[in-house]
Structures are given as C-alpha cells and as structure tokens.
N, C-alpha and C. Protein backbone atom coordinates (compact mmCIF):
# COMPACT_ATOMS: atom_id res chain seq x y z
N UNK A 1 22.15 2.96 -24.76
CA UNK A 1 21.57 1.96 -23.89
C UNK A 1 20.89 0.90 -24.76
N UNK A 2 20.93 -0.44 -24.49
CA UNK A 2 20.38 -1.62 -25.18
C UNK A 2 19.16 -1.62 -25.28
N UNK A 3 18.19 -2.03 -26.00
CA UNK A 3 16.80 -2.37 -26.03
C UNK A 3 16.57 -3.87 -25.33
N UNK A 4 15.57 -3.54 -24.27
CA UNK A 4 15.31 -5.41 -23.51
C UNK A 4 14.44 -5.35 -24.18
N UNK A 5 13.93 -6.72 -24.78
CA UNK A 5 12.78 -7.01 -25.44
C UNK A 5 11.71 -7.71 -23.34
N UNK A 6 10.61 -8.02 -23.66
CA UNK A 6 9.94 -8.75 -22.78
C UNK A 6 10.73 -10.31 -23.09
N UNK A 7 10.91 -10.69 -23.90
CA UNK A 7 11.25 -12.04 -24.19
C UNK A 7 12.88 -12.28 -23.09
N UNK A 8 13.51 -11.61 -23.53
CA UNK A 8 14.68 -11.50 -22.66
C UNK A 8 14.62 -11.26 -21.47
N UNK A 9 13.80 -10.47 -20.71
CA UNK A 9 13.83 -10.15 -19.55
C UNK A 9 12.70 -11.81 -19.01
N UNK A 10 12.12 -11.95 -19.65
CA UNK A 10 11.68 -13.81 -18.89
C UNK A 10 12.32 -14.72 -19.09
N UNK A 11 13.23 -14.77 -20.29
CA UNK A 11 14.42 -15.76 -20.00
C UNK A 11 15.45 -15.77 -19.16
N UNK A 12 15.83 -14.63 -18.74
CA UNK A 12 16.79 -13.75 -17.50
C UNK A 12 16.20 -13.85 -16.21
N UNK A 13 14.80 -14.67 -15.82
CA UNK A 13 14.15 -14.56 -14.74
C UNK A 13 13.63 -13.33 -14.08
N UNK A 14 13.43 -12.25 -14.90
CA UNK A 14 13.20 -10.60 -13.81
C UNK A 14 12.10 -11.13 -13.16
N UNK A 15 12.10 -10.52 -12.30
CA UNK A 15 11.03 -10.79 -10.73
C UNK A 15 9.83 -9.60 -11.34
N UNK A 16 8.43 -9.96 -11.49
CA UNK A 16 7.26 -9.26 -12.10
C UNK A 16 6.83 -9.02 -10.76
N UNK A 17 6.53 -9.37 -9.87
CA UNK A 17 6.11 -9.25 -8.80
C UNK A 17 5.33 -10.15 -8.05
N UNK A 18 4.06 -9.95 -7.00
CA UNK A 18 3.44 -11.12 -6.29
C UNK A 18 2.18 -10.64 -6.62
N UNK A 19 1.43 -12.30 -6.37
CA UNK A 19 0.01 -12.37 -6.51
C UNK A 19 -0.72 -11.60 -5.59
N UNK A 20 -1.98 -10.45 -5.93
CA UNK A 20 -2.01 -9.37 -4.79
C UNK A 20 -2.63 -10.40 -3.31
N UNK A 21 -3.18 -11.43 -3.45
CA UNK A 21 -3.25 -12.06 -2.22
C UNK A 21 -2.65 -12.71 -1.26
N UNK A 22 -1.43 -12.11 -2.05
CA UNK A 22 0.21 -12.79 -1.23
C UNK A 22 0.95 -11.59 -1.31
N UNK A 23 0.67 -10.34 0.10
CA UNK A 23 1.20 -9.58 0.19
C UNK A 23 1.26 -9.31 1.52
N UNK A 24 2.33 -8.47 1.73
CA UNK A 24 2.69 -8.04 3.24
C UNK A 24 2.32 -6.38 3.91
N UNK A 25 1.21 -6.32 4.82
CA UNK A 25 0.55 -5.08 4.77
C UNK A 25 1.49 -3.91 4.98
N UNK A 26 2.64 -4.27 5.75
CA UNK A 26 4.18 -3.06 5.78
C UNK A 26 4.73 -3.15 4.78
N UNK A 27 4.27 -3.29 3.85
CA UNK A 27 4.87 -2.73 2.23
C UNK A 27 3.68 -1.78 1.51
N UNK A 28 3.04 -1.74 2.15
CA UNK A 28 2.12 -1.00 1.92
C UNK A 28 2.29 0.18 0.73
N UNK A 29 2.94 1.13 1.70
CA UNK A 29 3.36 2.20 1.05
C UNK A 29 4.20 2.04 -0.32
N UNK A 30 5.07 1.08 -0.67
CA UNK A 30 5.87 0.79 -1.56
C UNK A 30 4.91 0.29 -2.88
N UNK A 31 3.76 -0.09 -2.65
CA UNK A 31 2.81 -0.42 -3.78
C UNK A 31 2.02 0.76 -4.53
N UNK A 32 2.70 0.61 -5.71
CA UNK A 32 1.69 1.25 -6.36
C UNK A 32 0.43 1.28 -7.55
N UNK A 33 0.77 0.05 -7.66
CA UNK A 33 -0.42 -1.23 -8.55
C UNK A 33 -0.77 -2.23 -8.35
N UNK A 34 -1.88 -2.54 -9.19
CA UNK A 34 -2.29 -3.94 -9.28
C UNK A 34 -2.35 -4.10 -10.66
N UNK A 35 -2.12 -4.85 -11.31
CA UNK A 35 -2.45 -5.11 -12.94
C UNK A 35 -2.78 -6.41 -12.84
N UNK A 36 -3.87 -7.71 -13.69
CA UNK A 36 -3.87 -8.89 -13.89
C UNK A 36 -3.85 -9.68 -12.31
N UNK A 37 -4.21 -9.13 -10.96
CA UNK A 37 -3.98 -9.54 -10.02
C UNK A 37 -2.32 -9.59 -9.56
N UNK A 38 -1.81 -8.59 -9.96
CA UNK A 38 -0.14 -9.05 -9.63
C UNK A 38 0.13 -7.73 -9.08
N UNK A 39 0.62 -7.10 -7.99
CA UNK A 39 1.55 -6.09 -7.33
C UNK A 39 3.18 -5.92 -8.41
C-alpha cells in the first residue's frame, strides 16, 4: 500500500470535515470528535 503524505491528500482536496458550529444534530451519532473546532 502507498504512503499519503498530508501534503497530497490537500492537494487532492480530501474533505477534513466541518466547522463544529456548522453541524447537523441527526448526525449526531456519526461524530466522534472535535479537534481545532472541526468535526
């Protein structure tokens, strides 16, 4: 299996997630962090 660096995966656009004050309360269950304010 390849090594992703972080650098590659933000040039590739990966989706990090949402700002936790821009969230939807029926996803609730599907959350399992917060880091830096981000889900």
């Amino acid at each position: 299996m390849a090594v992703v660096t972080m650098r590659q995966m933000l040039e590739s656009g990966v989706h990090f997630g949402h700002q936790t004050r821009r969230w939807n309360p029926k996803m609730k269950r599907f959350i399992l962090t917060d880091r830096n304010g981000i889900y």
